[in-house]
Protein backbone atom coordinates (compact mmCIF):
# COMPACT_ATOMS: atom_id res chain seq x y z
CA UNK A 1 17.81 17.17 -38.31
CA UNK A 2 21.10 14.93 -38.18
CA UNK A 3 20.02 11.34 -36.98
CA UNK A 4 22.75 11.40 -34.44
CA UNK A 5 21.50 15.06 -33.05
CA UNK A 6 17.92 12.94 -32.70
CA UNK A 7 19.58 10.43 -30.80
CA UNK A 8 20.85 13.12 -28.45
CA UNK A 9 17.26 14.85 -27.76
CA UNK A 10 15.96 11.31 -27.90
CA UNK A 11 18.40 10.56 -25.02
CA UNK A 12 18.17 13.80 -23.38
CA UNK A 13 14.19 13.15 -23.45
CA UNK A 14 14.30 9.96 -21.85
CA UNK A 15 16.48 10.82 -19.05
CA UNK A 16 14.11 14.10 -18.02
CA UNK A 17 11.34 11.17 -17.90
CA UNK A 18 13.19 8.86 -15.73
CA UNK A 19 14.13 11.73 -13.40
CA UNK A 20 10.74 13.01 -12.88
CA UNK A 21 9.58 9.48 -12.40
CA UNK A 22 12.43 9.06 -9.42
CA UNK A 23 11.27 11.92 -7.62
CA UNK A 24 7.88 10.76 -7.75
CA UNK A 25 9.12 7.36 -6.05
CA UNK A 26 10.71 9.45 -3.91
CA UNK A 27 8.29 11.50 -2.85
CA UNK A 28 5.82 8.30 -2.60
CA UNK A 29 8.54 6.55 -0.30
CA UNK A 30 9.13 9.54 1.82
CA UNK A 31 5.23 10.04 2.44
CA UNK A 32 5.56 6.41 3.25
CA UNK A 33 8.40 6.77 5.69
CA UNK A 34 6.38 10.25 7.26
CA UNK A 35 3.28 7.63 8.19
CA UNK A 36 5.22 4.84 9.27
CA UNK A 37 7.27 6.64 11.55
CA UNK A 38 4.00 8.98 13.26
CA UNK A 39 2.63 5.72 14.05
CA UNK A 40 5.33 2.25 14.44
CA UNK A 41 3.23 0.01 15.88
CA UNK A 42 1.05 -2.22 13.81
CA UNK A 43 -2.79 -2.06 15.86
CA UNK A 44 -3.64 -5.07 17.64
CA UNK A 45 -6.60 -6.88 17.85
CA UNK A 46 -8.84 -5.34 20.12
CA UNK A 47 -8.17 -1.84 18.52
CA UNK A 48 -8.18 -2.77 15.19
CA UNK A 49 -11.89 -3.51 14.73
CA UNK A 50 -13.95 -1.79 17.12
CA UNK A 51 -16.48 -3.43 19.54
CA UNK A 52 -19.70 -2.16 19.37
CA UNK A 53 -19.78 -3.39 15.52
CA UNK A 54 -22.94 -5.41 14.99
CA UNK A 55 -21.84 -9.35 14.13
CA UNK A 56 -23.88 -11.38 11.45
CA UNK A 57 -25.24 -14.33 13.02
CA UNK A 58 -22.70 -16.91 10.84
CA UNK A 59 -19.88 -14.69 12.90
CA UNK A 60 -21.40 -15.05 15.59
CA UNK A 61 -22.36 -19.44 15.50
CA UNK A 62 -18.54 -19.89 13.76
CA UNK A 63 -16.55 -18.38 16.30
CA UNK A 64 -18.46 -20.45 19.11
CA UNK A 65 -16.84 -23.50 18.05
CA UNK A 66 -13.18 -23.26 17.49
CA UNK A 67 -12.69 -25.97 15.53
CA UNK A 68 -14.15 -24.77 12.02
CA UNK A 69 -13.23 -21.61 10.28
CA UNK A 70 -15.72 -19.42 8.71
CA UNK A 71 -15.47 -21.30 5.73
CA UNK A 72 -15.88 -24.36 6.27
CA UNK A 73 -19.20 -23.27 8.11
């Protein structure tokens, strides 16, 4: 095969890889785009984490006092 007909496939190769990869970008940013729009507001704090969850007992004694975070427990 000529070396300039190898560039050509080479070339031809390369962009049939970068177009497959752009349309599965695509399709990634369009199931993004399908979620964010069925649901725009970010959940607050009383629904993100729900209630009746039991608390560990260092949850529990570090959000009495409000001046430590739970690390510095």
């Amino acid at each position: 095969m000529d070396p300039v007909a190898a560039k050509y496939v080479g070339a031809g190769l390369a962009a049939i890889g970068m177009g497959v990869a752009a349309v599965g970008v695509g399709t990634i940013f369009g199931n993004f785009l399908s979620g964010a729009l069925r649901n725009p507001r970010p959940p607050t704090a009383s629904s993100a984490a729900p209630s009746s969850a039991p608390r560990s007992p260092k949850v529990l004694a570090s959000s009495r006092s409000s001046s430590r975070c739970c690390c510095c427990s």
